[in-house]
PDB file of N, CA and C in Angstrom:
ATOM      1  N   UNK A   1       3.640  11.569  -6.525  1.00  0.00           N
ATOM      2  CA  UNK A   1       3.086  10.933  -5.348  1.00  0.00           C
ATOM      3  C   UNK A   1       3.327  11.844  -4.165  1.00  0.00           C
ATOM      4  N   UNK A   2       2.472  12.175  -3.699  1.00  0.00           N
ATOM      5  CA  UNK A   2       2.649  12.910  -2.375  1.00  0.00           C
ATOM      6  C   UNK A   2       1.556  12.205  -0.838  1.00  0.00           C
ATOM      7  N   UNK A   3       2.583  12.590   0.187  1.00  0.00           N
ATOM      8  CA  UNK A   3       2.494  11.435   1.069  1.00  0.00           C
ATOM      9  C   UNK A   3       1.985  12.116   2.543  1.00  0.00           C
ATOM     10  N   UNK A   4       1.084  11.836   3.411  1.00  0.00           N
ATOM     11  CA  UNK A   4       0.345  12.604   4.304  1.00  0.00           C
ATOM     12  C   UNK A   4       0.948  11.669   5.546  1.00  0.00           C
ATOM     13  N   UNK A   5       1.711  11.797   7.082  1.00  0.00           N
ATOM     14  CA  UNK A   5       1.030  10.992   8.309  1.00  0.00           C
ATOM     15  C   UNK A   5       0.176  11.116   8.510  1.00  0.00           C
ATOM     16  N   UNK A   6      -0.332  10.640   9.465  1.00  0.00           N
ATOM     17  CA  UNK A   6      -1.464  10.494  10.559  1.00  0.00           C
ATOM     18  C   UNK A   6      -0.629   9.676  11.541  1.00  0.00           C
ATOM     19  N   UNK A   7      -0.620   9.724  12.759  1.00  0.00           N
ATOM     20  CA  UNK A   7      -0.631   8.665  13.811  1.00  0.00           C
ATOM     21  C   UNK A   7      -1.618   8.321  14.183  1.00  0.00           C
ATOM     22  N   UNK A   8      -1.205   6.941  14.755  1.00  0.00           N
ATOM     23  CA  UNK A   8      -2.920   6.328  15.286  1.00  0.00           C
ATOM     24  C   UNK A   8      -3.240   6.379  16.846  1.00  0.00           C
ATOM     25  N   UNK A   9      -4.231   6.709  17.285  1.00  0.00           N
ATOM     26  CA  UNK A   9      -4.433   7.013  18.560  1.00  0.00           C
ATOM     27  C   UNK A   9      -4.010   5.746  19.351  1.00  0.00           C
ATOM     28  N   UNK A  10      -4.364   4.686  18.780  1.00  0.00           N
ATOM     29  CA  UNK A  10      -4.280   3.355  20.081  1.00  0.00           C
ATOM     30  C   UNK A  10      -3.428   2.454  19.397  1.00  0.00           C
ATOM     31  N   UNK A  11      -3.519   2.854  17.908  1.00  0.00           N
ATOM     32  CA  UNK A  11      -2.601   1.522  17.606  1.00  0.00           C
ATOM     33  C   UNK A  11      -1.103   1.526  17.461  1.00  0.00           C
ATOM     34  N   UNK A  12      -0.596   2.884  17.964  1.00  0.00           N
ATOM     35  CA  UNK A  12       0.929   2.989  17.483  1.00  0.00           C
ATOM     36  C   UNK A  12       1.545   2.612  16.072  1.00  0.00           C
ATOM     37  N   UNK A  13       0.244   2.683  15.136  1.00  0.00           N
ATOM     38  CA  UNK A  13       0.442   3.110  13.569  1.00  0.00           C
ATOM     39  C   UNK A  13       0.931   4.211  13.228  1.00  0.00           C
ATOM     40  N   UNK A  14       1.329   4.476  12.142  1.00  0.00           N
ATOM     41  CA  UNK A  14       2.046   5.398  11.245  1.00  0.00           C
ATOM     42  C   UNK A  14       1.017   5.261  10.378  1.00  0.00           C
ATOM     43  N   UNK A  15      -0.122   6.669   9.537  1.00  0.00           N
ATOM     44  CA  UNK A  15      -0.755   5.788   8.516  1.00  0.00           C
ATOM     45  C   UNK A  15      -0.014   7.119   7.445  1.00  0.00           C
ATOM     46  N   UNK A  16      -0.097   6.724   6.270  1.00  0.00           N
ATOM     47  CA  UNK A  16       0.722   7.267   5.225  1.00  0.00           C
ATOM     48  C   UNK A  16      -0.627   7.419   4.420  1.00  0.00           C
ATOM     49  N   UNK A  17      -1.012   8.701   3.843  1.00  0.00           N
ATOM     50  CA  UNK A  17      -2.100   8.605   2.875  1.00  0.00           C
ATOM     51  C   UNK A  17      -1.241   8.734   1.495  1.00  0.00           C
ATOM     52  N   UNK A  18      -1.001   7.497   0.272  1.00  0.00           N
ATOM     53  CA  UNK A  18      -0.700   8.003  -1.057  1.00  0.00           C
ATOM     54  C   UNK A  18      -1.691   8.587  -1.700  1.00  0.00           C
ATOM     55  N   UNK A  19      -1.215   9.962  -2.729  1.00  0.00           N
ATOM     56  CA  UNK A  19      -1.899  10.455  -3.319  1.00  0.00           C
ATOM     57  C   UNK A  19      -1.299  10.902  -4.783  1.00  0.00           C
ATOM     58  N   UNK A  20      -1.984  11.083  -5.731  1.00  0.00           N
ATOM     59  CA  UNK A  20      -1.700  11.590  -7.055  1.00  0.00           C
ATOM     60  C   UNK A  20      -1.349  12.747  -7.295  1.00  0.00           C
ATOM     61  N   UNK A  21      -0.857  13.383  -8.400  1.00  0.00           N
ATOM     62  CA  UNK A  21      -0.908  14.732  -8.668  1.00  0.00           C
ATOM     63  C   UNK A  21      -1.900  15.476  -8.890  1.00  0.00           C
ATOM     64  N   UNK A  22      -2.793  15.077  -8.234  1.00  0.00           N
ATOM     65  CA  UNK A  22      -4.566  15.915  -8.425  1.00  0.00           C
ATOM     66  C   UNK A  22      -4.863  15.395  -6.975  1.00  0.00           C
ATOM     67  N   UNK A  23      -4.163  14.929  -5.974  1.00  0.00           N
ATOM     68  CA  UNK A  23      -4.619  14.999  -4.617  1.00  0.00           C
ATOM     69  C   UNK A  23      -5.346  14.235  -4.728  1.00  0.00           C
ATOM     70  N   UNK A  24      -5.831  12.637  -5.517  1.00  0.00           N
ATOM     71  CA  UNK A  24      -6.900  12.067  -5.216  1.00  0.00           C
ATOM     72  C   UNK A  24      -6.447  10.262  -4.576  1.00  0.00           C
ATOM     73  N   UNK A  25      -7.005  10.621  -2.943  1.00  0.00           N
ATOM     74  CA  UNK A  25      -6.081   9.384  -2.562  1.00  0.00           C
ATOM     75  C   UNK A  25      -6.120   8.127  -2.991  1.00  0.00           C
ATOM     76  N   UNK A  26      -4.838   7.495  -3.610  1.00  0.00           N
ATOM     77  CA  UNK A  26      -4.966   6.519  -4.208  1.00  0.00           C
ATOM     78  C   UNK A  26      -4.952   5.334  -3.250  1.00  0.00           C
ATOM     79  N   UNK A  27      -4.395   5.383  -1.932  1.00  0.00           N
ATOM     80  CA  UNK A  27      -4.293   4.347  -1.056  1.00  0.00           C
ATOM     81  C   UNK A  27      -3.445   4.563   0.418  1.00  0.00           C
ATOM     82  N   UNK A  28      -3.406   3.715   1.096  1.00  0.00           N
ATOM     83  CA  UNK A  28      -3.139   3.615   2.639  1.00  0.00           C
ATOM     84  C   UNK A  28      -2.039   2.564   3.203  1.00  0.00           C
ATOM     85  N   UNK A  29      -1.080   3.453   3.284  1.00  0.00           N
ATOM     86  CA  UNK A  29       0.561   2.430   3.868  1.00  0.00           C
ATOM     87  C   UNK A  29       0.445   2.896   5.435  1.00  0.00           C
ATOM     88  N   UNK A  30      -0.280   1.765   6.395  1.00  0.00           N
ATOM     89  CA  UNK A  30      -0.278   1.679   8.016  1.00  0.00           C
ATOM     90  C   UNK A  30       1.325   0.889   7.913  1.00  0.00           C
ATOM     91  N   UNK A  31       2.228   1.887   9.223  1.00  0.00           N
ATOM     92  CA  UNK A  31       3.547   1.362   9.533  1.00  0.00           C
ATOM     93  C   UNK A  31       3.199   1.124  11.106  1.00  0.00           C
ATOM     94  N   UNK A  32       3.756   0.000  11.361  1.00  0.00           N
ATOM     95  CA  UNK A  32       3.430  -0.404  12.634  1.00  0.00           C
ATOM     96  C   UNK A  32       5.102  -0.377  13.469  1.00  0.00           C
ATOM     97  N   UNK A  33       5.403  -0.496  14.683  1.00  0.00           N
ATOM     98  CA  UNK A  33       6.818   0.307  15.563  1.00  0.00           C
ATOM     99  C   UNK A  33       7.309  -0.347  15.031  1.00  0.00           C
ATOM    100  N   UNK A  34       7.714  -1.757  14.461  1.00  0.00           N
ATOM    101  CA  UNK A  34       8.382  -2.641  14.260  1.00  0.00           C
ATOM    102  C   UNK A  34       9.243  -2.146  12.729  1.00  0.00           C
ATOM    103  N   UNK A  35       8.480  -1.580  11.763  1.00  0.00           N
ATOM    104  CA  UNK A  35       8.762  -1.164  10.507  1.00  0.00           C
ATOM    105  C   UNK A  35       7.879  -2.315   9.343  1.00  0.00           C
ATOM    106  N   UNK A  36       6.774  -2.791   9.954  1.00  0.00           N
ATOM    107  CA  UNK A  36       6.069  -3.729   9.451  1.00  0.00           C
ATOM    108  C   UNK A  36       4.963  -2.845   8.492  1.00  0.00           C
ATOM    109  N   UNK A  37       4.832  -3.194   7.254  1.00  0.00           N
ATOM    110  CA  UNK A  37       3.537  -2.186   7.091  1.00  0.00           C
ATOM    111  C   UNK A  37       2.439  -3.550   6.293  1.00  0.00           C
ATOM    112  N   UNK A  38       1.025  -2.311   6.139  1.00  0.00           N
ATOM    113  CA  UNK A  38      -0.380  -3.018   5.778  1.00  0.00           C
ATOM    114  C   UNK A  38      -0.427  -1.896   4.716  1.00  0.00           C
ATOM    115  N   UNK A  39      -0.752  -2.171   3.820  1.00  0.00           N
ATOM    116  CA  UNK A  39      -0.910  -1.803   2.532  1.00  0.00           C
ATOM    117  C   UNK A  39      -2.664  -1.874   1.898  1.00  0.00           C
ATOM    118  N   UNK A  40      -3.152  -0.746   2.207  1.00  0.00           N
ATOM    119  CA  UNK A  40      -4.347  -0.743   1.265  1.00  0.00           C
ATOM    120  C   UNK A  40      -4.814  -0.091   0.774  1.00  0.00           C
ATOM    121  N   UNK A  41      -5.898  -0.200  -0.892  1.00  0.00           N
ATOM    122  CA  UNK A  41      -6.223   0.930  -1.842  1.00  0.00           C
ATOM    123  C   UNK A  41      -7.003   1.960  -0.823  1.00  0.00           C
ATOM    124  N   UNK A  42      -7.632   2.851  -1.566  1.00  0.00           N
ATOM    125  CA  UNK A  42      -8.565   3.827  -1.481  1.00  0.00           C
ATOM    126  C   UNK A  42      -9.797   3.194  -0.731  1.00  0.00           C
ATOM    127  N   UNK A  43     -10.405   2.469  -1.202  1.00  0.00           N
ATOM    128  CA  UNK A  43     -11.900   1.498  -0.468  1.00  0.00           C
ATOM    129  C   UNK A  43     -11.177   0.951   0.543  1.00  0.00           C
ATOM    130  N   UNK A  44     -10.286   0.515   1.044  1.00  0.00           N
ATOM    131  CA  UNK A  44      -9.224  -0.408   2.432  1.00  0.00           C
ATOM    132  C   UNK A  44      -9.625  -1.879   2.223  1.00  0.00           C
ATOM    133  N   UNK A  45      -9.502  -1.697   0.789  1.00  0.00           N
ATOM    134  CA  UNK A  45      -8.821  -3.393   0.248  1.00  0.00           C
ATOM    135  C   UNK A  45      -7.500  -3.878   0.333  1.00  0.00           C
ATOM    136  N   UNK A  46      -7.202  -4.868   1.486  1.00  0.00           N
ATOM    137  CA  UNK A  46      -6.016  -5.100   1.627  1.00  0.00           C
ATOM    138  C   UNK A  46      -4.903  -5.669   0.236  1.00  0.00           C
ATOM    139  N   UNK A  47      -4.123  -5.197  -0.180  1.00  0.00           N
ATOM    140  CA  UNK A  47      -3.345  -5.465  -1.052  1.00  0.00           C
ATOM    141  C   UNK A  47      -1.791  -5.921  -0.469  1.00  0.00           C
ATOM    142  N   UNK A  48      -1.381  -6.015   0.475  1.00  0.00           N
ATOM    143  CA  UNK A  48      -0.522  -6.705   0.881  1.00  0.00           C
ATOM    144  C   UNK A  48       0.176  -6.107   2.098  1.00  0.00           C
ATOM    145  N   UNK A  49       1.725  -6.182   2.074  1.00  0.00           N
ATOM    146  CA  UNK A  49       2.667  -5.722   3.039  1.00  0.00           C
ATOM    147  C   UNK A  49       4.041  -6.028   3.098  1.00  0.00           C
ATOM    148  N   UNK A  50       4.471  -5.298   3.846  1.00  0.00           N
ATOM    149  CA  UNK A  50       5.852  -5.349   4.340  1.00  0.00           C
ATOM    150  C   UNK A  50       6.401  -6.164   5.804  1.00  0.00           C
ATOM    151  N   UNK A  51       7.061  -7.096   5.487  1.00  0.00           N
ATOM    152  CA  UNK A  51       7.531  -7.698   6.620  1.00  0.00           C
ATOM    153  C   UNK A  51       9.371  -7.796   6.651  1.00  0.00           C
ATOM    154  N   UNK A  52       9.322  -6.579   7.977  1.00  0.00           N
ATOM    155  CA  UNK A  52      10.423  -6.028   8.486  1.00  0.00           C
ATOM    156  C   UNK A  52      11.506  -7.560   8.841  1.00  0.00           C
ATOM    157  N   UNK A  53      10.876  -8.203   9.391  1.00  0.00           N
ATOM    158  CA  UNK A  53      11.787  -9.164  10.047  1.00  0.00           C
ATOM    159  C   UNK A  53      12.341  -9.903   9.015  1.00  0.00           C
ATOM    160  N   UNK A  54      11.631 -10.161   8.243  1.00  0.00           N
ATOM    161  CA  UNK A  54      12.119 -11.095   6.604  1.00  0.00           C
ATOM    162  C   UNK A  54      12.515 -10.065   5.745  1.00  0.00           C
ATOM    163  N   UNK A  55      12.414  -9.108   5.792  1.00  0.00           N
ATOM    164  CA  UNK A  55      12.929  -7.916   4.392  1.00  0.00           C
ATOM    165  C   UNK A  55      11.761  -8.241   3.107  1.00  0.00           C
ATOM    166  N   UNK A  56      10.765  -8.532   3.437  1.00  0.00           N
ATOM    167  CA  UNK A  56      10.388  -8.882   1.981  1.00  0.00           C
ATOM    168  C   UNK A  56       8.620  -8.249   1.945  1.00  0.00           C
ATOM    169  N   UNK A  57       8.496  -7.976   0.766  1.00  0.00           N
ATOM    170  CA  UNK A  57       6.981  -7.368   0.748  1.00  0.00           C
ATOM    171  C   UNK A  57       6.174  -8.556   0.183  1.00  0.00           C
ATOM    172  N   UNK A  58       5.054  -8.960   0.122  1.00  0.00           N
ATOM    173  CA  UNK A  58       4.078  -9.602  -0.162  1.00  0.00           C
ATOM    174  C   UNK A  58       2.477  -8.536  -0.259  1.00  0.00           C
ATOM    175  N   UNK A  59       2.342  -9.597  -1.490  1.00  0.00           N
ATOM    176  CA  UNK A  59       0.651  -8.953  -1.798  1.00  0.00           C
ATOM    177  C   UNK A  59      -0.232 -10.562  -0.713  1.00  0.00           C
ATOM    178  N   UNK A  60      -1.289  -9.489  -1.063  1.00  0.00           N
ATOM    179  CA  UNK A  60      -2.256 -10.343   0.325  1.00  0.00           C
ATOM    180  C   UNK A  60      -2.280 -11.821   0.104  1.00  0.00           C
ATOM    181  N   UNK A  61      -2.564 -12.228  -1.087  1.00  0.00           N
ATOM    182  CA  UNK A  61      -2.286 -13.573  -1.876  1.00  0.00           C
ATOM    183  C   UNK A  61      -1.036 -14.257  -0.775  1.00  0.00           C
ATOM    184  N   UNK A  62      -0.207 -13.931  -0.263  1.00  0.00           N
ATOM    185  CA  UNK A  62       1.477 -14.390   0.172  1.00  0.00           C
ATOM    186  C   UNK A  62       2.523 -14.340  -1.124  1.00  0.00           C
ATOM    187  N   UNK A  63       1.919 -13.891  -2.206  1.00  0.00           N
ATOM    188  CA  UNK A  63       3.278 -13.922  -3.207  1.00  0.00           C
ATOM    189  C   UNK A  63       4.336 -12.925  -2.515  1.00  0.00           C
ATOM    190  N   UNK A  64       5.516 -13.235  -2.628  1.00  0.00           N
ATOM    191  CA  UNK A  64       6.262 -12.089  -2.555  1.00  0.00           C
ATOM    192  C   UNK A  64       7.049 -11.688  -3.366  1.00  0.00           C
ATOM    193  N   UNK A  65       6.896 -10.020  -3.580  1.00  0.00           N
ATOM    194  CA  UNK A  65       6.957  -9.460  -4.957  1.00  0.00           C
ATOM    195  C   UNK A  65       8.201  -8.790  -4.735  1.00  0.00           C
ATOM    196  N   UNK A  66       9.344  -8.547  -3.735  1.00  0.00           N
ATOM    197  CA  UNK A  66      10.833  -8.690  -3.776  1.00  0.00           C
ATOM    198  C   UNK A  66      11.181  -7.915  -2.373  1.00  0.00           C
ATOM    199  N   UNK A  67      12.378  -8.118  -2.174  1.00  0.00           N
ATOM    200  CA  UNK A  67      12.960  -7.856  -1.628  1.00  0.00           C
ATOM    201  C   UNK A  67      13.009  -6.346  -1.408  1.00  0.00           C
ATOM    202  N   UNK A  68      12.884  -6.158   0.470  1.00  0.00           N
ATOM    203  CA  UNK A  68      12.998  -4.535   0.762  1.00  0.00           C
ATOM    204  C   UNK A  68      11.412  -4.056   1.019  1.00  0.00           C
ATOM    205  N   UNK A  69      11.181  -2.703   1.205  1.00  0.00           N
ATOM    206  CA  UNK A  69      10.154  -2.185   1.502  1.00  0.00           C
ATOM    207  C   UNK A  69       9.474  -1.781   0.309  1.00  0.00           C
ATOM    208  N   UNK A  70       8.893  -2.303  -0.524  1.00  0.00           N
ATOM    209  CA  UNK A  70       8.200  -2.020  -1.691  1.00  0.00           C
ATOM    210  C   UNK A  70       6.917  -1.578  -1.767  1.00  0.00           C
ATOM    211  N   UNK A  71       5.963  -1.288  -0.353  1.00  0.00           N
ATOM    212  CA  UNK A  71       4.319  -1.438   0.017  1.00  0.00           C
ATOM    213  C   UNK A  71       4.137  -0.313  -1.374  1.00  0.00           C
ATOM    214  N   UNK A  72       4.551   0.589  -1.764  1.00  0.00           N
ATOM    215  CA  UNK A  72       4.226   2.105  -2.351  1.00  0.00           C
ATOM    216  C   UNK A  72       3.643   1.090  -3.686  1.00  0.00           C
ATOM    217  N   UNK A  73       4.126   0.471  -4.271  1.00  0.00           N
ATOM    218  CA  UNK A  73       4.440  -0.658  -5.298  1.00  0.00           C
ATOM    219  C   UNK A  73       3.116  -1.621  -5.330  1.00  0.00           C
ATOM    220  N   UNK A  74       2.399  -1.818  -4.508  1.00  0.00           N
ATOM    221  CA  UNK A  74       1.696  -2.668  -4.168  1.00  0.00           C
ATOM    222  C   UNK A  74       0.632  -1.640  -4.813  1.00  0.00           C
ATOM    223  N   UNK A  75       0.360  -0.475  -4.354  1.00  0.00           N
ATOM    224  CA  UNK A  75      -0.710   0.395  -4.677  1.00  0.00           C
ATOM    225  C   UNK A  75      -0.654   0.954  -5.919  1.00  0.00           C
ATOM    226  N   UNK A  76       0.762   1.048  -6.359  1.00  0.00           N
ATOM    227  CA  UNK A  76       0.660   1.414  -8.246  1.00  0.00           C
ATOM    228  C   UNK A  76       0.290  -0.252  -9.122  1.00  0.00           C
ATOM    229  N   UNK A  77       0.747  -0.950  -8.586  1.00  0.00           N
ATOM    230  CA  UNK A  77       0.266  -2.396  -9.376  1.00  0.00           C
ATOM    231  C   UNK A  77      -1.065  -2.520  -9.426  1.00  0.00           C
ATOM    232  N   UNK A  78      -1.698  -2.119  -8.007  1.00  0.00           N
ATOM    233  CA  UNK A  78      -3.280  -2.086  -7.972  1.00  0.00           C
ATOM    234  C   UNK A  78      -3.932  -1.470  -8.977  1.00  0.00           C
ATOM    235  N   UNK A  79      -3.551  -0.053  -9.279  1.00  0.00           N
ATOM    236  CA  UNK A  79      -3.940   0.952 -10.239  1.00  0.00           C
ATOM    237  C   UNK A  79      -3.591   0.638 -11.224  1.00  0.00           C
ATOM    238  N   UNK A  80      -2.358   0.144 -11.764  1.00  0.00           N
ATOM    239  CA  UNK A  80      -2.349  -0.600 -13.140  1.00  0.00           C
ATOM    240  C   UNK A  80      -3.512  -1.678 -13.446  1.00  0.00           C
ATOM    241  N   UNK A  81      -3.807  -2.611 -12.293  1.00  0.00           N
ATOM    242  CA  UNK A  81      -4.403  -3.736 -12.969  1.00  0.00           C
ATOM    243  C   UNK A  81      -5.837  -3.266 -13.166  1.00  0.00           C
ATOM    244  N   UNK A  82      -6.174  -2.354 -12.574  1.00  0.00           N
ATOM    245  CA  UNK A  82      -7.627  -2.171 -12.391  1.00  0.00           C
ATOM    246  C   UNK A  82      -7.687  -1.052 -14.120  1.00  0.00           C
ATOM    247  N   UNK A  83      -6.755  -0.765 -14.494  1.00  0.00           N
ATOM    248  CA  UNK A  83      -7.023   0.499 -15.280  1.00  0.00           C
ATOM    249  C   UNK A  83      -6.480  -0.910 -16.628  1.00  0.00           C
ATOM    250  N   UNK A  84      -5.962  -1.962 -16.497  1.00  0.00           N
ATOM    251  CA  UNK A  84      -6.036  -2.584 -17.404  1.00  0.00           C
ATOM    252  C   UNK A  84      -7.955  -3.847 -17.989  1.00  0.00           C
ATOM    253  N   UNK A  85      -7.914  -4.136 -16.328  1.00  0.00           N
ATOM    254  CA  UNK A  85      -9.687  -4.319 -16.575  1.00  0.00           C
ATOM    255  C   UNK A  85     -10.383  -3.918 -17.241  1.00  0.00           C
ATOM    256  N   UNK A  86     -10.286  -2.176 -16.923  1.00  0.00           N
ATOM    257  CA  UNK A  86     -11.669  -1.141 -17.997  1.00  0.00           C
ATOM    258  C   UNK A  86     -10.888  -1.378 -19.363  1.00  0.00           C
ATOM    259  N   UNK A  87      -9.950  -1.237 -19.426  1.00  0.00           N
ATOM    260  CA  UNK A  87      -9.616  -0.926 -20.769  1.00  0.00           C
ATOM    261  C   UNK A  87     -10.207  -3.139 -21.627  1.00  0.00           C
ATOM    262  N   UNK A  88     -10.367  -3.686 -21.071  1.00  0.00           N
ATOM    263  CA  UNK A  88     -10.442  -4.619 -21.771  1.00  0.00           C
ATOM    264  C   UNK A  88     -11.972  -4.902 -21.881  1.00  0.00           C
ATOM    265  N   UNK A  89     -13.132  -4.294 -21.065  1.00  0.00           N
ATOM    266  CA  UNK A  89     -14.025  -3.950 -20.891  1.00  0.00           C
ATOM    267  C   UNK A  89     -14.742  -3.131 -21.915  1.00  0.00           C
ATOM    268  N   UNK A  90     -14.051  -2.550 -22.763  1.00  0.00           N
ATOM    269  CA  UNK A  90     -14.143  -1.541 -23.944  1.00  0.00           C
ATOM    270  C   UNK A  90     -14.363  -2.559 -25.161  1.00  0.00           C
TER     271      UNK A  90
END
């Protein structure tokens, strides 16, 4: 996994590009001043977040999937489920 900033001009975001070992971006961790983040794939399908004040990450649904900053987690679960779809598609 290799990991790109960007800052955001107006929004005082942090945006994090994740990427693969072939450089192909898999998704988008926006950190906001607070240590809050927005979590989304490649297309900017929201898949969840991080909420600093509670310690806890959640997918967009409100499940929350544990304790701590986990957003990175949110975007490999994405890629699992979607790569379990095709395969059942076969």
């Amino acid at each position: 996994m290799e990991a790109e900033q960007e800052e955001g001009e107006s929004t005082k975001m942090a945006k994090e590009k994740i990427r693969d070992e072939k450089g192909m971006i898999l998704g988008f961790i926006d950190t906001d001043s607070n240590g809050n983040t927005k979590v989304t794939n490649f297309q900017g399908f929201l898949l969840g977040g991080y909420d600093s004040r509670l310690n806890v990450t959640r997918r967009a649904s409100g499940w929350i999937i544990g304790k701590g900053n986990q957003s990175s987690r949110l975007i490999y679960e994405n890629i699992a489920e979607e790569q379990a779809k095709k395969s059942r598609r076969r």
